[in-house]
C-alpha atoms as a PDB file:
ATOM      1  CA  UNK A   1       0.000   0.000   0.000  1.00  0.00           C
ATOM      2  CA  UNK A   2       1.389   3.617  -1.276  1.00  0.00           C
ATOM      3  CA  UNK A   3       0.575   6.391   1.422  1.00  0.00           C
ATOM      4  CA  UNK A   4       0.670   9.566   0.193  1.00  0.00           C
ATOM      5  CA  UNK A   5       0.859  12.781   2.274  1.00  0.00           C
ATOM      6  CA  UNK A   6       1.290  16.699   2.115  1.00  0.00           C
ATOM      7  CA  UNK A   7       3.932  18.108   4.348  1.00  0.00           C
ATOM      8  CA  UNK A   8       4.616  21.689   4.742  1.00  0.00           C
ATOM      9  CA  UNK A   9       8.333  23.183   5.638  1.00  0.00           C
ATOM     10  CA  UNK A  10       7.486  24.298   9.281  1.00  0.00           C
ATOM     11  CA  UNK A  11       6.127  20.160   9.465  1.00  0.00           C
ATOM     12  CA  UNK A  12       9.164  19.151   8.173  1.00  0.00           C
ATOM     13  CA  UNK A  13      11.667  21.592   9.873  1.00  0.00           C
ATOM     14  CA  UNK A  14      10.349  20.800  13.523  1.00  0.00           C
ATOM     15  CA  UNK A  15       9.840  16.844  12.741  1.00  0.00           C
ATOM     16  CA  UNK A  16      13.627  16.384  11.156  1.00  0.00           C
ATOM     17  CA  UNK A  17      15.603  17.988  14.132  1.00  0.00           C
ATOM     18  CA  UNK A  18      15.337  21.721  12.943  1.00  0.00           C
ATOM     19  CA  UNK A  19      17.435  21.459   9.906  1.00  0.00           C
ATOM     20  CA  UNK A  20      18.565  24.512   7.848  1.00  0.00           C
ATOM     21  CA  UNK A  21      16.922  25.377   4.249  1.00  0.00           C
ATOM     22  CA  UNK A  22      20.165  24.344   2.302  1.00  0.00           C
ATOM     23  CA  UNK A  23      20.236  20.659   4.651  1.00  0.00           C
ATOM     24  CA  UNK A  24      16.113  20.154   3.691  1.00  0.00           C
ATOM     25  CA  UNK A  25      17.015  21.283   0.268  1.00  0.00           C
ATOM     26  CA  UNK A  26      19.903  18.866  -0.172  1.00  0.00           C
ATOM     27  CA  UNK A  27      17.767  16.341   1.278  1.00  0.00           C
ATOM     28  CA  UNK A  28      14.925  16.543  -1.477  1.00  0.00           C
ATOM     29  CA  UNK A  29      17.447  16.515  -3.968  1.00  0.00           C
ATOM     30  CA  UNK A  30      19.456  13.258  -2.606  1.00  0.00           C
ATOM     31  CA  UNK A  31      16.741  10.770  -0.778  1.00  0.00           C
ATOM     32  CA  UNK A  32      14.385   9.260  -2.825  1.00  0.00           C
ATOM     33  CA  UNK A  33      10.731   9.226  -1.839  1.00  0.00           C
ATOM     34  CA  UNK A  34      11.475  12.015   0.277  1.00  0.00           C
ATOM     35  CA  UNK A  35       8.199  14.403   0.118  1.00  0.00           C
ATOM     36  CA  UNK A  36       8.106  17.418  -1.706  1.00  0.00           C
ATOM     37  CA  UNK A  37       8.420  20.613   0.499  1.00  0.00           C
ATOM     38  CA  UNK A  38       8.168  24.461  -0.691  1.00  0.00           C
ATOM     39  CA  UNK A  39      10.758  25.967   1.094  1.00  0.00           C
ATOM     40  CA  UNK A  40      10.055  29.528   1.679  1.00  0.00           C
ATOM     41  CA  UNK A  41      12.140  32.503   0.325  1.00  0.00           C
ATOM     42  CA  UNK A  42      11.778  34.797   3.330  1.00  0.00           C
ATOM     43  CA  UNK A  43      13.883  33.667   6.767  1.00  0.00           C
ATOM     44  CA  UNK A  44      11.108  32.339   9.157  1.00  0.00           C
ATOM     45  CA  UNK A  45      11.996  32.645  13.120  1.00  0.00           C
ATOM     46  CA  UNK A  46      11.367  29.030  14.850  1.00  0.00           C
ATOM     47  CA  UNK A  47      11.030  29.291  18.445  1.00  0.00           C
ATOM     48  CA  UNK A  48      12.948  26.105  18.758  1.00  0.00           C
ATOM     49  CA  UNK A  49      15.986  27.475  17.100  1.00  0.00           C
ATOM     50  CA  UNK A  50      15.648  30.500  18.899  1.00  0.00           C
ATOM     51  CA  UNK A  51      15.466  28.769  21.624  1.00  0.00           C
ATOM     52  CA  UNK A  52      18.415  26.641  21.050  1.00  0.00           C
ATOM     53  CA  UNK A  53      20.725  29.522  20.070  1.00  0.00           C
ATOM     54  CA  UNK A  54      20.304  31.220  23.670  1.00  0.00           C
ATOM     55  CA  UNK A  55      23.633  30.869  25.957  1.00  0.00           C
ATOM     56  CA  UNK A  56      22.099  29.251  29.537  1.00  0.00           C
ATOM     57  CA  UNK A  57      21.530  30.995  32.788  1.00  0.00           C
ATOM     58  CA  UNK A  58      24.318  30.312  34.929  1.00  0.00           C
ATOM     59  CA  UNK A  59      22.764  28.303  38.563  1.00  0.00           C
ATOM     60  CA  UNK A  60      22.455  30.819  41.452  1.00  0.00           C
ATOM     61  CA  UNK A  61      24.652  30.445  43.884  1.00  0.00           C
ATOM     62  CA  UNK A  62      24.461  27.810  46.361  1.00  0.00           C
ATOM     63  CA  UNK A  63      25.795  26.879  50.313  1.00  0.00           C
ATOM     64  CA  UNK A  64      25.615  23.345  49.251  1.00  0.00           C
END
């Protein structure tokens, strides 16, 4: 049985590990079956990677 299924970029960016345009784009040209996904011309902000791109609080300090 063939399954056949629309995915969008945001679908595909969060569900592949929050790859870059040129790593999804390399991806559609080199896998095979690999869905077809409009990757958009303006820059997008993902909170994920936003996320991921901010340096950690350091702890408070601590008498233990």
């Amino acid at each position: 049985m063939h399954l056949s299924f629309a995915v969008d970029y945001k679908t595909a960016h969060c569900h592949l590990g929050h790859p870059s345009k040129e790593a999804l784009k390399c991806a559609r040209e080199n896998m095979t079956n690999f869905p077809e996904v409009k990757i958009p011309s303006n820059d997008p902000i993902c909170p994920g990677c936003a996320l991921e791109k901010m340096p950690n609080c350091p702890f408070p300090p601590s008498k233990y």
